[in-house]
N, C-alpha and C. Protein backbone atom coordinates (compact mmCIF):
# COMPACT_ATOMS: atom_id res chain seq x y z
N UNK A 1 62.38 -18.14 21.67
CA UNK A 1 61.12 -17.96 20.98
C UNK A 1 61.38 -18.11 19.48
N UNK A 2 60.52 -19.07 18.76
CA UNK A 2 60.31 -19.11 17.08
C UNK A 2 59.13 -18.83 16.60
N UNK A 3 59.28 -18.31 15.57
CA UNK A 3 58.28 -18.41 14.47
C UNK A 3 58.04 -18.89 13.38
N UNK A 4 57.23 -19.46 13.08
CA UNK A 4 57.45 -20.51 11.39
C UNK A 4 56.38 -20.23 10.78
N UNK A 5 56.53 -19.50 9.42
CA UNK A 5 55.43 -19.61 7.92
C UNK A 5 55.59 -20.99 7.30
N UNK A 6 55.17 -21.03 7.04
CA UNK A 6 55.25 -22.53 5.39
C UNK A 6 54.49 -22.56 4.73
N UNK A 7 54.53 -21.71 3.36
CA UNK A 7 53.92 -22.21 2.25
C UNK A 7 54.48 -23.21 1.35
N UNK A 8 53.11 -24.25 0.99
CA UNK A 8 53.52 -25.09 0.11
C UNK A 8 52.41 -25.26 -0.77
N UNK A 9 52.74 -25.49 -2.58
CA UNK A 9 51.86 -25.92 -3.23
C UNK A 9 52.35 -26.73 -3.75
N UNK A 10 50.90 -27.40 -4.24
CA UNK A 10 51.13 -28.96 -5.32
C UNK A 10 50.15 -28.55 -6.33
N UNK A 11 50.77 -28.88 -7.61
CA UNK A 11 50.24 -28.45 -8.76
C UNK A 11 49.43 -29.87 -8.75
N UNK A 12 48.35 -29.57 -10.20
CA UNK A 12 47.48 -30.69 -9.64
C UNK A 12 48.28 -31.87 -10.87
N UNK A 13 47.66 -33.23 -10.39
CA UNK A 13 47.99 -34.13 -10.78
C UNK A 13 47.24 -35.15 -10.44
N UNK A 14 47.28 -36.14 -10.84
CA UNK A 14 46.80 -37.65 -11.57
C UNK A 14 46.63 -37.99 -10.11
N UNK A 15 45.34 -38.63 -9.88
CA UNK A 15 45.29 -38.94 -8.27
C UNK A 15 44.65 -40.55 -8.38
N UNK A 16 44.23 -41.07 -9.17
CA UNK A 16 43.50 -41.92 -9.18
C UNK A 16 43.43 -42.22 -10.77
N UNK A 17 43.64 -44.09 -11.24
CA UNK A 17 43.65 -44.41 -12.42
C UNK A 17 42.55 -45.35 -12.87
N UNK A 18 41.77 -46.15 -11.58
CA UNK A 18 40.43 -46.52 -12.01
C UNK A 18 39.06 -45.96 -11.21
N UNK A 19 38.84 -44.99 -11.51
CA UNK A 19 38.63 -44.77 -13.10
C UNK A 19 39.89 -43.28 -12.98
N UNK A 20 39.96 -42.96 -14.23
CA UNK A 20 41.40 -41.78 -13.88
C UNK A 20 40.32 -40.54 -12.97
N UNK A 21 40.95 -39.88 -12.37
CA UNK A 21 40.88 -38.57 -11.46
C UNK A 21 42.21 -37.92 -11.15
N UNK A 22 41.98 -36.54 -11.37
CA UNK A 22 42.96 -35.09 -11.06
C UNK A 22 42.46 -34.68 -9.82
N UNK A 23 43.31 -34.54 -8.82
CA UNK A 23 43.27 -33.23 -7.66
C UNK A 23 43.87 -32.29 -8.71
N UNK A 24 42.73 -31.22 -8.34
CA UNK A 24 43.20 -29.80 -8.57
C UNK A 24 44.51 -28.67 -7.61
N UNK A 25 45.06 -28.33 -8.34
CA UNK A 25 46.19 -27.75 -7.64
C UNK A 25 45.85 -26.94 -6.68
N UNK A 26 46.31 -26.63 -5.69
CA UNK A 26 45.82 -26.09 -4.13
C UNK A 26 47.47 -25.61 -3.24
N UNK A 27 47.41 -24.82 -2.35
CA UNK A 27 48.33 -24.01 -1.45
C UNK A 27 47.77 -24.07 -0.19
N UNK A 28 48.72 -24.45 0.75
CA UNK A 28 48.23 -24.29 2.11
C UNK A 28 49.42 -22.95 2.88
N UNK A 29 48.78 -22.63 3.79
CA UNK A 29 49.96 -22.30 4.59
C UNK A 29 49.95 -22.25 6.10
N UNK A 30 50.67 -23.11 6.75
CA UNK A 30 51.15 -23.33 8.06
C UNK A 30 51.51 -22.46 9.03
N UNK A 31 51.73 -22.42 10.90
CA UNK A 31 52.42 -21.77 11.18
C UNK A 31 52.54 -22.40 12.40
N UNK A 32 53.84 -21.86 12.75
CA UNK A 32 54.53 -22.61 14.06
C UNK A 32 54.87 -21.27 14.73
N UNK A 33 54.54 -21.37 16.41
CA UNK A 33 55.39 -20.80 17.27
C UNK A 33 55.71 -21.79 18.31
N UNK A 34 56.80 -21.24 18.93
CA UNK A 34 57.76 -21.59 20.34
C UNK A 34 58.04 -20.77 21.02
N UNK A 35 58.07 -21.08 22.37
CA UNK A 35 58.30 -20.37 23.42
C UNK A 35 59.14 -21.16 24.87
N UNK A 36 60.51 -21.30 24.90
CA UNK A 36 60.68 -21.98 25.72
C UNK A 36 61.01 -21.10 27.09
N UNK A 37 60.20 -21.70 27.90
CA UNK A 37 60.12 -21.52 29.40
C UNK A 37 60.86 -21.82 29.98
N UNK A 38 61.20 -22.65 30.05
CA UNK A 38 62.42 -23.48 30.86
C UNK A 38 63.72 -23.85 30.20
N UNK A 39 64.87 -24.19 30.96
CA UNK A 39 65.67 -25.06 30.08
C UNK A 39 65.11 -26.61 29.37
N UNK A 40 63.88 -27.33 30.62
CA UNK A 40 63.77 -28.48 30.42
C UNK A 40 62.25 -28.26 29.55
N UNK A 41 61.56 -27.03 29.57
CA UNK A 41 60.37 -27.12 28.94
C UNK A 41 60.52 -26.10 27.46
N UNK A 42 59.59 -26.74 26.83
CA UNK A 42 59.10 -25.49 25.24
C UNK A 42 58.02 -26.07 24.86
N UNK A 43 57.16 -24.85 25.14
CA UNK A 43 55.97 -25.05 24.76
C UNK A 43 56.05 -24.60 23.04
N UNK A 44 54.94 -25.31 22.35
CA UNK A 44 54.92 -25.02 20.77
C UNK A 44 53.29 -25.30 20.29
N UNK A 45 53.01 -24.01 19.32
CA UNK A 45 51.84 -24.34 19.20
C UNK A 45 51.33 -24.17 17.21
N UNK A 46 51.06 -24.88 17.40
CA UNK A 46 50.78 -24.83 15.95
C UNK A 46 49.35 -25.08 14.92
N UNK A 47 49.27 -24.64 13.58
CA UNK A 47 48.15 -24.25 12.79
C UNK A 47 48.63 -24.81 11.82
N UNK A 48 47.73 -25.56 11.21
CA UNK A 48 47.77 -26.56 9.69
C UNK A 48 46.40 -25.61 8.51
N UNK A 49 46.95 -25.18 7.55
CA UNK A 49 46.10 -24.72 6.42
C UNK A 49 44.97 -24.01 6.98
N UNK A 50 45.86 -22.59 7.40
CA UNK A 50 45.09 -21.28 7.73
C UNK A 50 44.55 -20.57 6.37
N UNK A 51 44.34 -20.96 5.56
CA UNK A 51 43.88 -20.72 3.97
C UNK A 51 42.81 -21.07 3.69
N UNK A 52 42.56 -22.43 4.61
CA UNK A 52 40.91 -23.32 4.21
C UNK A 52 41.21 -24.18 3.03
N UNK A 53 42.05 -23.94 2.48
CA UNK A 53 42.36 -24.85 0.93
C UNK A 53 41.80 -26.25 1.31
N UNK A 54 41.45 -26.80 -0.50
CA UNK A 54 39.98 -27.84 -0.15
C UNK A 54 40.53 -28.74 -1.54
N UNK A 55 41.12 -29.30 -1.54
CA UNK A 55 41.25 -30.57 -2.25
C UNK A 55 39.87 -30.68 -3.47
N UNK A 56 40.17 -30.83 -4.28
CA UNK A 56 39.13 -30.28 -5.51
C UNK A 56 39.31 -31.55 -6.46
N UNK A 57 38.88 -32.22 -6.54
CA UNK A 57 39.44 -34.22 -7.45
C UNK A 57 37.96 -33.66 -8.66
N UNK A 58 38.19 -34.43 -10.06
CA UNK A 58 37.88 -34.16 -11.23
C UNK A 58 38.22 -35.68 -12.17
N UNK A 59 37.16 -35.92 -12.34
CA UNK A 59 37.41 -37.02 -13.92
C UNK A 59 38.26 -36.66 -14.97
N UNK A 60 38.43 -37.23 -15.90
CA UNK A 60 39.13 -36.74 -16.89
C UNK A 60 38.24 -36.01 -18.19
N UNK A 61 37.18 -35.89 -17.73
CA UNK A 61 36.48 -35.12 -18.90
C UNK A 61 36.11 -33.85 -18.36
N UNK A 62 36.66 -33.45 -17.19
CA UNK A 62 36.63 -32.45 -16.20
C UNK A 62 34.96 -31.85 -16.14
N UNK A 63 34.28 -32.77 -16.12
CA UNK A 63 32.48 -32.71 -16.06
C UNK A 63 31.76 -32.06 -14.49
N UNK A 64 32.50 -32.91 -14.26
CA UNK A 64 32.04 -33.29 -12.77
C UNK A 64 32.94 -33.36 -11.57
N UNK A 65 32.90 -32.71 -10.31
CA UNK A 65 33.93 -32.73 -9.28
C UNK A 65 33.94 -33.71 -8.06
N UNK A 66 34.08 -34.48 -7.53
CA UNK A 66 34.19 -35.34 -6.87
C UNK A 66 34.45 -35.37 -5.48
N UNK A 67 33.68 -34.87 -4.29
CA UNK A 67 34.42 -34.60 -3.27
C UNK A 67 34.89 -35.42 -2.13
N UNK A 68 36.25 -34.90 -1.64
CA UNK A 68 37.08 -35.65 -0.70
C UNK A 68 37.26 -35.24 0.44
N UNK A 69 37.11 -36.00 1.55
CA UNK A 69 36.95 -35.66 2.87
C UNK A 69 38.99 -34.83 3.35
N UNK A 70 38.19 -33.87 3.82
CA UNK A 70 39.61 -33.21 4.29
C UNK A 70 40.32 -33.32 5.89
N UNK A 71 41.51 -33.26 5.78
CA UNK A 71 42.25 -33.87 7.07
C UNK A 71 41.60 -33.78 8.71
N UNK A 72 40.40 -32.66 8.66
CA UNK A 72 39.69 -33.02 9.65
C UNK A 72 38.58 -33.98 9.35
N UNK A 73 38.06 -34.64 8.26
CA UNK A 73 37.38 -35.09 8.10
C UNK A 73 36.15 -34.81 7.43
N UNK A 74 36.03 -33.22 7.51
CA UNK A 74 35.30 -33.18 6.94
C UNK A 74 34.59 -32.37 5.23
N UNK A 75 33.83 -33.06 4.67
CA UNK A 75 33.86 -32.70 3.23
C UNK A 75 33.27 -31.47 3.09
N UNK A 76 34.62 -31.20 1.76
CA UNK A 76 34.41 -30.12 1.31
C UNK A 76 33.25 -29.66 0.52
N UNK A 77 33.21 -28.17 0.33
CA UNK A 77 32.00 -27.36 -0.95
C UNK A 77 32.33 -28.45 -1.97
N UNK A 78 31.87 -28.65 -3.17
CA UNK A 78 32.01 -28.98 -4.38
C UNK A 78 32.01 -27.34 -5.35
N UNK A 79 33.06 -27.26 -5.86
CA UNK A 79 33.08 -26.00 -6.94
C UNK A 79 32.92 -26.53 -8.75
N UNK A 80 32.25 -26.29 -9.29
CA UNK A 80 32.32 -26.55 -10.67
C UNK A 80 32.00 -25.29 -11.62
């Protein structure tokens, strides 16, 4: 049997140069378990960004927020 945390952040940065755009910096955090049953089986089940964290993109005059569809597809709040 395992267990796995993973936090990771990305500070924000330069995402786009025509026209320029910033993702805003964001943290997710992951988790993994295992459970092997068998010698020949292991079951594993896992969770991607139990946080909700939402990709946040910005012009360079930081006016206006821009929203981007997230890894399920679907788009985020807009925060300004």
């Amino acid at each position: 049997m395992g267990v796995r945390f993973a936090y990771n952040y990305r500070d924000t940065f330069l995402s786009g140069t025509a026209p320029i755009e910033y993702t805003k910096g964001y943290g997710e955090l992951d988790a993994q378990a295992s459970y092997k049953i068998t010698g020949n089986v292991l079951v594993t089940l896992g969770a991607a960004n139990l946080t909700n964290a939402v990709q946040q993109k910005y012009d360079r005059f930081a006016t206006s927020s821009i929203r981007s569809p997230s890894s399920d597809g679907a788009i985020p709040p807009v925060y300004v």
